[in-house]
N, C-alpha and C. Protein backbone atom coordinates (compact mmCIF):
# COMPACT_ATOMS: atom_id res chain seq x y z
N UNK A 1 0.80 -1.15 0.00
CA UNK A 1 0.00 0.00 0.00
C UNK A 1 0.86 1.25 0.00
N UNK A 2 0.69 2.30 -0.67
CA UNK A 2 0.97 2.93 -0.68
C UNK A 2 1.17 3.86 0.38
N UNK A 3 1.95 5.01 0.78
CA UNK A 3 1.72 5.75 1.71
C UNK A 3 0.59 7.01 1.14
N UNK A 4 -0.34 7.09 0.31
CA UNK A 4 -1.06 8.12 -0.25
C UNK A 4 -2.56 7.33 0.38
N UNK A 5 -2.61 6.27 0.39
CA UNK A 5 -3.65 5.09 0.69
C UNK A 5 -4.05 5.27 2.14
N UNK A 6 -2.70 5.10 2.79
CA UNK A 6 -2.60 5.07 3.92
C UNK A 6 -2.94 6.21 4.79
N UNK A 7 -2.25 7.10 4.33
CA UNK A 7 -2.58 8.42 4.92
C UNK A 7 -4.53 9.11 4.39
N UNK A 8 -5.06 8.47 3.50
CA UNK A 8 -6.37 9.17 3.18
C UNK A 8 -6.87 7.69 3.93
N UNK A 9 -7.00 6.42 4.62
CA UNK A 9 -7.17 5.83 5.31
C UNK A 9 -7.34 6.33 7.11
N UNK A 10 -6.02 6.95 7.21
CA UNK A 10 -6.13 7.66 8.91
C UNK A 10 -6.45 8.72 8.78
N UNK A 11 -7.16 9.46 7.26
CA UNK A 11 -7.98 11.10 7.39
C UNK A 11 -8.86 10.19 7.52
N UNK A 12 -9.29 9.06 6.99
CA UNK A 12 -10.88 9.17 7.28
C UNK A 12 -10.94 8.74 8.34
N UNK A 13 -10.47 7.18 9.15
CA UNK A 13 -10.80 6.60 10.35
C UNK A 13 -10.74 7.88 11.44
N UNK A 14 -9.64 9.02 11.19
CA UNK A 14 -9.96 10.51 12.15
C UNK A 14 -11.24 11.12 12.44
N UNK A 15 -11.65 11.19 10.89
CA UNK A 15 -12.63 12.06 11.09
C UNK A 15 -14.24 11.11 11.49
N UNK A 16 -14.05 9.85 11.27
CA UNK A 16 -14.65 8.97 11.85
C UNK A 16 -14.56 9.10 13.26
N UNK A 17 -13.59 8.86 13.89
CA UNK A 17 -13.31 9.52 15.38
C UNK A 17 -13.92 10.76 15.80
N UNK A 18 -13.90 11.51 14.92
CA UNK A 18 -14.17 13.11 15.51
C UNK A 18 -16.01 12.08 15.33
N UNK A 19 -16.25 12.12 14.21
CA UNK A 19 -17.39 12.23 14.35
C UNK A 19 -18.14 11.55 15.30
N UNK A 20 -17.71 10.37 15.31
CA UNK A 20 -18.28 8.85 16.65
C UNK A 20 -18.13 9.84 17.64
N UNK A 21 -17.28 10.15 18.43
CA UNK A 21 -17.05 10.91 19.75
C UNK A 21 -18.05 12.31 19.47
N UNK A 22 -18.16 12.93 18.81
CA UNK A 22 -19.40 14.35 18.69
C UNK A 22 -20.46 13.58 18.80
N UNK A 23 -20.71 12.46 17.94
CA UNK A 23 -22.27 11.87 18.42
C UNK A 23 -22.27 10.94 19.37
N UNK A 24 -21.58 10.20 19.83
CA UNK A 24 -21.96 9.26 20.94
C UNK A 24 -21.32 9.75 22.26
N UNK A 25 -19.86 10.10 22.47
CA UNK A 25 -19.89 10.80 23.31
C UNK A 25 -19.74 12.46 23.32
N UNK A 26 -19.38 13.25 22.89
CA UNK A 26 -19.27 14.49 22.94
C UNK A 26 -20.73 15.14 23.27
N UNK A 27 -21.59 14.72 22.77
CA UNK A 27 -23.01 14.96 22.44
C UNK A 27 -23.65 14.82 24.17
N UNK A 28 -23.78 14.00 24.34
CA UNK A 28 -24.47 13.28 25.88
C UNK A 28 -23.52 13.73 27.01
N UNK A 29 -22.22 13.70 26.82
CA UNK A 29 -21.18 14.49 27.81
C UNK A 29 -21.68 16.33 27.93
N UNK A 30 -21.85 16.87 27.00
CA UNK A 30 -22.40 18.32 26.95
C UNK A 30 -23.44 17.76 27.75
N UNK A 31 -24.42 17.32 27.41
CA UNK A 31 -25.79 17.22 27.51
C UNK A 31 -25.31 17.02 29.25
N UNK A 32 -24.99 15.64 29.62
CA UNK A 32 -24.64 15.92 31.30
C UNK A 32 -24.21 16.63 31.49
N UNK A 33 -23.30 17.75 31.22
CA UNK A 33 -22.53 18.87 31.54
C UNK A 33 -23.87 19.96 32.26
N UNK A 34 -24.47 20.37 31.06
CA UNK A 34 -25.40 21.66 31.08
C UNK A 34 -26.08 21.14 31.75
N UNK A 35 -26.29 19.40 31.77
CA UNK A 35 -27.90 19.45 33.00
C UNK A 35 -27.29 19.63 34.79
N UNK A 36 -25.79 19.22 34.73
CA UNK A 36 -25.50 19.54 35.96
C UNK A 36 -25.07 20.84 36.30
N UNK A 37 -24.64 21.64 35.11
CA UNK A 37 -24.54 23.34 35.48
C UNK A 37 -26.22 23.69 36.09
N UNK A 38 -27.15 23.25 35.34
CA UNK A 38 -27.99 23.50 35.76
C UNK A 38 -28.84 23.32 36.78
N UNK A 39 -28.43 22.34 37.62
CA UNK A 39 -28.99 21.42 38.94
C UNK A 39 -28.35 22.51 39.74
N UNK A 40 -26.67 22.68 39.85
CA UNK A 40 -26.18 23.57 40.52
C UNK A 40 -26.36 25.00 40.76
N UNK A 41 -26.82 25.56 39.89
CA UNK A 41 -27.52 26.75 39.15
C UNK A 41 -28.51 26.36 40.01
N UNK A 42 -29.49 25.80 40.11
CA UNK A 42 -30.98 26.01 40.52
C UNK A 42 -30.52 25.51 42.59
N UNK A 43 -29.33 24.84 42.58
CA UNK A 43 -29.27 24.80 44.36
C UNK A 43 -28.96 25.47 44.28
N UNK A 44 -27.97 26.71 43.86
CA UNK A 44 -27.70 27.80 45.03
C UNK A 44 -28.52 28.57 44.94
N UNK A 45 -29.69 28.97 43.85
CA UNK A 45 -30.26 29.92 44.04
C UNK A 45 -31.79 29.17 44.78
N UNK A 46 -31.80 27.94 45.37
CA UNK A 46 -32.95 27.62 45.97
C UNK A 46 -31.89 27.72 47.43
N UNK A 47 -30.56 27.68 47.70
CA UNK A 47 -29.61 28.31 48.76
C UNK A 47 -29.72 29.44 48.95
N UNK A 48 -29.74 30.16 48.07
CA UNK A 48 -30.04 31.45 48.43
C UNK A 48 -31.52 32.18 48.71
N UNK A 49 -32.79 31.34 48.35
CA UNK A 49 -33.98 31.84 48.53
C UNK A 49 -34.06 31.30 49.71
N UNK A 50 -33.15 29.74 49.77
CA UNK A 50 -33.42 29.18 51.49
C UNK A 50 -32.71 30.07 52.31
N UNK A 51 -31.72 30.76 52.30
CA UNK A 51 -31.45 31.84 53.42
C UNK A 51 -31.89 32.73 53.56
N UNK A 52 -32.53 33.69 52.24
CA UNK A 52 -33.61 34.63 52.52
C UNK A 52 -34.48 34.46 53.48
N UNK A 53 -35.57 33.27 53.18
CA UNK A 53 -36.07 33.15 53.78
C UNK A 53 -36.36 32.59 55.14
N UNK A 54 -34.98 32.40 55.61
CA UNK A 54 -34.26 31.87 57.29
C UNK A 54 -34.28 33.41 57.84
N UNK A 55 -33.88 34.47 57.35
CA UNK A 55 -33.76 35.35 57.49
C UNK A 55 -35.00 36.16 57.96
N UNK A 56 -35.83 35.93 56.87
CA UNK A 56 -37.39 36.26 57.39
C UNK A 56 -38.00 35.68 58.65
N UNK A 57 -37.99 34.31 58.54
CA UNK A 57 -38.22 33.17 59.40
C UNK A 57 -37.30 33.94 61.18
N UNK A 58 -36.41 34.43 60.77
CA UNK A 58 -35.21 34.91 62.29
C UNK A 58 -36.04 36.33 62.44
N UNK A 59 -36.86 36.91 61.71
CA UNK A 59 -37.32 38.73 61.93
C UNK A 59 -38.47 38.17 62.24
N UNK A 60 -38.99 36.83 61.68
CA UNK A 60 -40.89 37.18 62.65
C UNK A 60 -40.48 36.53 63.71
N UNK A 61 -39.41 35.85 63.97
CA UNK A 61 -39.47 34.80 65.22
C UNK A 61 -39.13 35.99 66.45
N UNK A 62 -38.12 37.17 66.12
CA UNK A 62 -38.27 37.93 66.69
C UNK A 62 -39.31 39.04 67.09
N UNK A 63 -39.80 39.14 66.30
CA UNK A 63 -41.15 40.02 66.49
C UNK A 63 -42.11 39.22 67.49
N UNK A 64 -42.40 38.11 66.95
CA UNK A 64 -43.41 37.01 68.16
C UNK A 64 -42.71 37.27 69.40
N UNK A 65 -41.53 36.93 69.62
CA UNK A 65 -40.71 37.36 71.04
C UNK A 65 -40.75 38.34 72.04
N UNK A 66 -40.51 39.44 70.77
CA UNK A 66 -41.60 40.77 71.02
C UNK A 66 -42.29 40.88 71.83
N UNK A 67 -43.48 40.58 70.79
CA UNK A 67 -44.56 40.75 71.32
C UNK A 67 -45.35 40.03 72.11
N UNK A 68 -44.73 38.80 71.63
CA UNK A 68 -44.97 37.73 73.18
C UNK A 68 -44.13 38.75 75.10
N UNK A 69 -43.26 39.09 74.65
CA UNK A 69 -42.86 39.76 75.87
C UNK A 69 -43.59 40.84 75.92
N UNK A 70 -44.33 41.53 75.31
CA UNK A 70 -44.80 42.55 75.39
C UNK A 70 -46.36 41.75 76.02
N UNK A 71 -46.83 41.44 75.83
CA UNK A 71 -48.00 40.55 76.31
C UNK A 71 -48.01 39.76 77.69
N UNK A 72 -46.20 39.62 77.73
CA UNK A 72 -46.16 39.04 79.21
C UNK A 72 -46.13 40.19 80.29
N UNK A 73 -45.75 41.15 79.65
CA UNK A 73 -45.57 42.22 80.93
C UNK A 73 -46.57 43.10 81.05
N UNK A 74 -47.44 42.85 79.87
CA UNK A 74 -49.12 43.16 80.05
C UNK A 74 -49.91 42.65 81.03
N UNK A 75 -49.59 41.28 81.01
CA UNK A 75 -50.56 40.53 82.16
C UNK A 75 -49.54 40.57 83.19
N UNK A 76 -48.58 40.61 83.32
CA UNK A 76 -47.98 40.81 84.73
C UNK A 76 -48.19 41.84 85.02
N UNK A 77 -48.43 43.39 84.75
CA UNK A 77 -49.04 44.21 85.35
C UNK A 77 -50.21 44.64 85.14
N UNK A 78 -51.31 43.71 84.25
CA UNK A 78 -52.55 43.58 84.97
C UNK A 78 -52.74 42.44 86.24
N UNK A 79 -52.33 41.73 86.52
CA UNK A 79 -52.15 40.54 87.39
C UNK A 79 -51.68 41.58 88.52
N UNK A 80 -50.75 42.36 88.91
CA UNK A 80 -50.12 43.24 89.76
C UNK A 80 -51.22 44.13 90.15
N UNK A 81 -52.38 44.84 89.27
CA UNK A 81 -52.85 46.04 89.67
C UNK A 81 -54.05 45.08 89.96
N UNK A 82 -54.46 43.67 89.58
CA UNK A 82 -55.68 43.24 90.48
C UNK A 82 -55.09 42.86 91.80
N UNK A 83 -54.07 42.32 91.93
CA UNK A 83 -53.51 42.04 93.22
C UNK A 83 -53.72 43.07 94.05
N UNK A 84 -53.43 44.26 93.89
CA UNK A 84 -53.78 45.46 94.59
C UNK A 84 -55.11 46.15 94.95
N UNK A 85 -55.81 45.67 94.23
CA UNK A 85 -57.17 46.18 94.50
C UNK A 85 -57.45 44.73 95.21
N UNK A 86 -57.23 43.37 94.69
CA UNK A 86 -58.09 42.43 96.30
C UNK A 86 -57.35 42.92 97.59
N UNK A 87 -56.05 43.22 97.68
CA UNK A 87 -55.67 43.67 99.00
C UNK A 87 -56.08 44.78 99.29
N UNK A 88 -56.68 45.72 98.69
CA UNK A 88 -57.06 47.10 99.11
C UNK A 88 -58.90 46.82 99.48
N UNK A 89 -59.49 45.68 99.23
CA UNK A 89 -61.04 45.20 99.44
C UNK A 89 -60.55 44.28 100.74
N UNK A 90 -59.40 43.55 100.67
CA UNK A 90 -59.76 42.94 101.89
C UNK A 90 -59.10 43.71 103.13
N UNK A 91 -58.63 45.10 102.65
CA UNK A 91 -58.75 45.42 104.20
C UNK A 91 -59.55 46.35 104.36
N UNK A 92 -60.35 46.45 103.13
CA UNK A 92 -61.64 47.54 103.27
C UNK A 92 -62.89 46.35 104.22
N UNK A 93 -62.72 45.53 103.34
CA UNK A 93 -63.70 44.51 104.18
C UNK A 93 -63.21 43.96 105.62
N UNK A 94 -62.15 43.91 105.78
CA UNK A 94 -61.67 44.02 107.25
C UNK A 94 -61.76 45.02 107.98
N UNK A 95 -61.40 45.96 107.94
CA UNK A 95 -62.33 47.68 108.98
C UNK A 95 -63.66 47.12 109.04
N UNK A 96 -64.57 46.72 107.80
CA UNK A 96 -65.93 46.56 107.94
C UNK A 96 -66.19 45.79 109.18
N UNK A 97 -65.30 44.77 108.86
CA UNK A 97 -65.52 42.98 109.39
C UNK A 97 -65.76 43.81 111.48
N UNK A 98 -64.10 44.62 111.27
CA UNK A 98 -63.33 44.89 112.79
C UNK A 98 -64.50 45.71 113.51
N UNK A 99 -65.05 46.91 113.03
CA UNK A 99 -66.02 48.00 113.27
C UNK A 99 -67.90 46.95 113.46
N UNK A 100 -67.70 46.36 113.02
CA UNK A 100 -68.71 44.99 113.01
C UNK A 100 -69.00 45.01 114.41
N UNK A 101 -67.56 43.74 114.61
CA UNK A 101 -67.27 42.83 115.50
C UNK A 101 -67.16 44.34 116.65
N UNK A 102 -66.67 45.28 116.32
CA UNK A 102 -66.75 45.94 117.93
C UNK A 102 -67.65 46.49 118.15
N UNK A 103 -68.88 46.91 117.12
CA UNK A 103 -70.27 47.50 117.68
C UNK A 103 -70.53 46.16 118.42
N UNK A 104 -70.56 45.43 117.57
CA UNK A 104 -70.75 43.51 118.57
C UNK A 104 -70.46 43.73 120.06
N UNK A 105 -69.20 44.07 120.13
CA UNK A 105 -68.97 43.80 121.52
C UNK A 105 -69.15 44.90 122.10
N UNK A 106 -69.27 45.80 121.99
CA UNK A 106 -70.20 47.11 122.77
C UNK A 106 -71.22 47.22 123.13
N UNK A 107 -72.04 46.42 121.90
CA UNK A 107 -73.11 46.06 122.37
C UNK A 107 -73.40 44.82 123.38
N UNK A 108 -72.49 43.59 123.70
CA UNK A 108 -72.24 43.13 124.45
C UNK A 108 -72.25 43.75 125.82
N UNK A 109 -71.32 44.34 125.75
CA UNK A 109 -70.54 44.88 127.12
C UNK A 109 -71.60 45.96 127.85
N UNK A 110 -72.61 46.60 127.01
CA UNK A 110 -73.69 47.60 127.47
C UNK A 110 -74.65 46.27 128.12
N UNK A 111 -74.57 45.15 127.40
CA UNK A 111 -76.10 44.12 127.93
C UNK A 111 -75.33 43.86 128.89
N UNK A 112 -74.03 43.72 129.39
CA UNK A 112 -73.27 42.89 130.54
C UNK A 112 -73.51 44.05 131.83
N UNK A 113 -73.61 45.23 130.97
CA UNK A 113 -73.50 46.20 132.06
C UNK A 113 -74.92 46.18 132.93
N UNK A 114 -75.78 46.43 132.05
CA UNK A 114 -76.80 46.31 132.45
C UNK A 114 -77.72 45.57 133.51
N UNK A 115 -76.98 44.01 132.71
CA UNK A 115 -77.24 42.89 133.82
C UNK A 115 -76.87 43.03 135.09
N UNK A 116 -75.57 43.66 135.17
CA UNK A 116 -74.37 43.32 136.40
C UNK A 116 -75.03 44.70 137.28
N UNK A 117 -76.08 45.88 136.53
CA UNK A 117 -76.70 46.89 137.51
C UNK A 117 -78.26 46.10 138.41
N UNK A 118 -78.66 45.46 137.00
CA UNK A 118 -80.17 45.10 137.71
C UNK A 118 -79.67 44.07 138.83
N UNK A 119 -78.66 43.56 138.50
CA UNK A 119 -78.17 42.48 139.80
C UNK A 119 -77.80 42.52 140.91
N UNK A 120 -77.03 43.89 140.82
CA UNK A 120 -76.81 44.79 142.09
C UNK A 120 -77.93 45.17 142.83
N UNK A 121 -78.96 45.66 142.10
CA UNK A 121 -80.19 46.30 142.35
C UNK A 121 -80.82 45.40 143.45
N UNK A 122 -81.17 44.30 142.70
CA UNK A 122 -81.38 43.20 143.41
C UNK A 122 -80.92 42.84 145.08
N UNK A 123 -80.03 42.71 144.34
CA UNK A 123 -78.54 42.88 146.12
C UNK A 123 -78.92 43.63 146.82
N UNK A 124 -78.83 44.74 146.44
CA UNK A 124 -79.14 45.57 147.11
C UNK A 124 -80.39 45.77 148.01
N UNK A 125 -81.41 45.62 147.32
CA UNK A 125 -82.71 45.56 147.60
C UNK A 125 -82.57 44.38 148.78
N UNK A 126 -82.28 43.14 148.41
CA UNK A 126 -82.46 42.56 149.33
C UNK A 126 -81.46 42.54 151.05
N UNK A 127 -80.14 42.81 150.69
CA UNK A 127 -79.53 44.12 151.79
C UNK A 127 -80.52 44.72 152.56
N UNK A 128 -80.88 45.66 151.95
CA UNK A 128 -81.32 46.51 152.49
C UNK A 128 -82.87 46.13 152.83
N UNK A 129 -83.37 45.60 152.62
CA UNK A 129 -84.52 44.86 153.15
C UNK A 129 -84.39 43.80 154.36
N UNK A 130 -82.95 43.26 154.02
CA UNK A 130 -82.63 42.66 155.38
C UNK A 130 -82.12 43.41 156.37
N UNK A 131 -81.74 44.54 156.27
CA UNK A 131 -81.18 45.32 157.13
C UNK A 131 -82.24 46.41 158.13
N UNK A 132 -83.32 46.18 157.19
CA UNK A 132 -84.70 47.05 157.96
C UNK A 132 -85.39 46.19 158.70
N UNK A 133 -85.34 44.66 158.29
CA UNK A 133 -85.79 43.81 159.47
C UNK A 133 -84.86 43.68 160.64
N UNK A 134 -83.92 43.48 160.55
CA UNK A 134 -82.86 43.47 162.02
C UNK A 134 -82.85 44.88 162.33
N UNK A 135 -83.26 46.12 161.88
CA UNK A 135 -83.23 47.07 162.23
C UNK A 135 -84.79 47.60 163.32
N UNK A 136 -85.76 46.71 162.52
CA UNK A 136 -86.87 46.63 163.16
C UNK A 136 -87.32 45.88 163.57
N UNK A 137 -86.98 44.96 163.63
CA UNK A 137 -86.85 43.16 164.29
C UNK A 137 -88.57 43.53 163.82
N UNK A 138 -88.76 43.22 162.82
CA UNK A 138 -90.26 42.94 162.44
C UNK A 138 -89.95 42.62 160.75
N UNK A 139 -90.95 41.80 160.23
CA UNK A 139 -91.14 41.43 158.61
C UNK A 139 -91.74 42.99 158.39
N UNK A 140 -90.80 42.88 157.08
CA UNK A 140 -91.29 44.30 156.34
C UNK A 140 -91.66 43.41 154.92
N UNK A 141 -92.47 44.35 154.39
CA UNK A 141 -93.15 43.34 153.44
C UNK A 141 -91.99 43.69 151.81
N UNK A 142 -91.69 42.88 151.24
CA UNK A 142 -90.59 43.04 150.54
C UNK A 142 -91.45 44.00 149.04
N UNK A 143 -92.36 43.50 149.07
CA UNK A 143 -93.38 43.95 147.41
C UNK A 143 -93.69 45.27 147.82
N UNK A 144 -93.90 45.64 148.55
CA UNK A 144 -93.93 47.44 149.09
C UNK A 144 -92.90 47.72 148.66
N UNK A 145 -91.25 46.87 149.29
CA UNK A 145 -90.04 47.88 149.46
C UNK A 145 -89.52 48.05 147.83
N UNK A 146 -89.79 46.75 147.58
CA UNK A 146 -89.65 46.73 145.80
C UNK A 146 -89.90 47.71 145.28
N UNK A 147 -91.39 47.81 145.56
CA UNK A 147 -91.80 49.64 145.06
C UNK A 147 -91.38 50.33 145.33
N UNK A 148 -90.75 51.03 146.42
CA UNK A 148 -90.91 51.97 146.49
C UNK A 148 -89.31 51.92 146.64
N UNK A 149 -88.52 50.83 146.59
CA UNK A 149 -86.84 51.20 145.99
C UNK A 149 -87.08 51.90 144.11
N UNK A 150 -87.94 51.00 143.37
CA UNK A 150 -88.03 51.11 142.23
C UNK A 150 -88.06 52.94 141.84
N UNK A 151 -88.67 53.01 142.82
CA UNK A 151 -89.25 54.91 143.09
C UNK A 151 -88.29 55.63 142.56
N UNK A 152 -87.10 55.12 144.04
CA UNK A 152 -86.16 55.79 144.49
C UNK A 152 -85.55 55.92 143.16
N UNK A 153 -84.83 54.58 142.84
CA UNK A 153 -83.68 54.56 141.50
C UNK A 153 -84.10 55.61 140.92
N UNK A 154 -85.23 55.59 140.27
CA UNK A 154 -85.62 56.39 138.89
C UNK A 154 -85.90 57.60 139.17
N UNK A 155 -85.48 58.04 140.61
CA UNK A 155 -85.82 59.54 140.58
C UNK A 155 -83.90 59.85 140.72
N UNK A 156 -83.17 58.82 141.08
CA UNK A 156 -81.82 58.82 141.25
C UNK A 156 -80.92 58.88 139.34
């Protein structure tokens, strides 16, 4: 064979090469190429919408925090200013309760008094009814003296 044979033999089996490799592999190698530029391409920018939106996700979580604290120190000082008004009723209702209980016992202590005079009275009466019989060694009639002690007091 010639070397003219030979050499238009390895132009063609070349360009046979070029061509086999452009269509079987060159072809499908691009083709995986661009579909994985493109997978990568679409994670970082679903990376980057996922940190946006971590970002958002970190500004309402703070705001709830917020306003969750703002809500706690709402009811802790409504909780504080009812606390203050039941202690300001229960010692309003305690003066009531105390001022009660001591007309109570005033009024007590006037019925004790009372008793402890008519009882004397009594005593007395009879004292002194015994003291007009040994004074007169005679019965004096007690329902007269009754009366007429009764007299006496109430003009006393």
């Amino acid at each position: 064979m010639s070397i003219n044979a030979t050499l238009i033999i390895q132009i063609i089996s070349f360009v046979l090469l070029i061509w086999f490799v452009n269509k079987v592999l060159w072809g499908p190698m691009s083709k995986l190429m661009e579909d994985r530029q493109k997978r990568i391409a679409d994670g970082l920018s679903a990376a980057e919408k996922g940190k946006h939106e971590l970002e958002l996700a970190e500004q309402r979580a703070k705001d709830v925090l917020k306003d969750a604290k703002a809500q706690a120190q709402n009811v802790l000082s409504q909780a504080e200013k009812r606390s203050t008004e039941i202690v300001e009723d229960a010692k309003v209702k305690a003066a009531e309760e105390a001022e009660r209980i001591k007309a109570a016992a005033q009024a007590d202590i006037e019925q004790e008094i009372s008793r402890a005079r008519e009882q004397l009275r009594k005593e007395v009466a009879a004292l002194v009814v015994s003291g007009a019989e040994k004074i007169l060694s005679k019965e004096v009639d007690a329902k007269a003296h009754n009366e007429m002690l009764d007299t006496l007091v109430k003009q006393i």
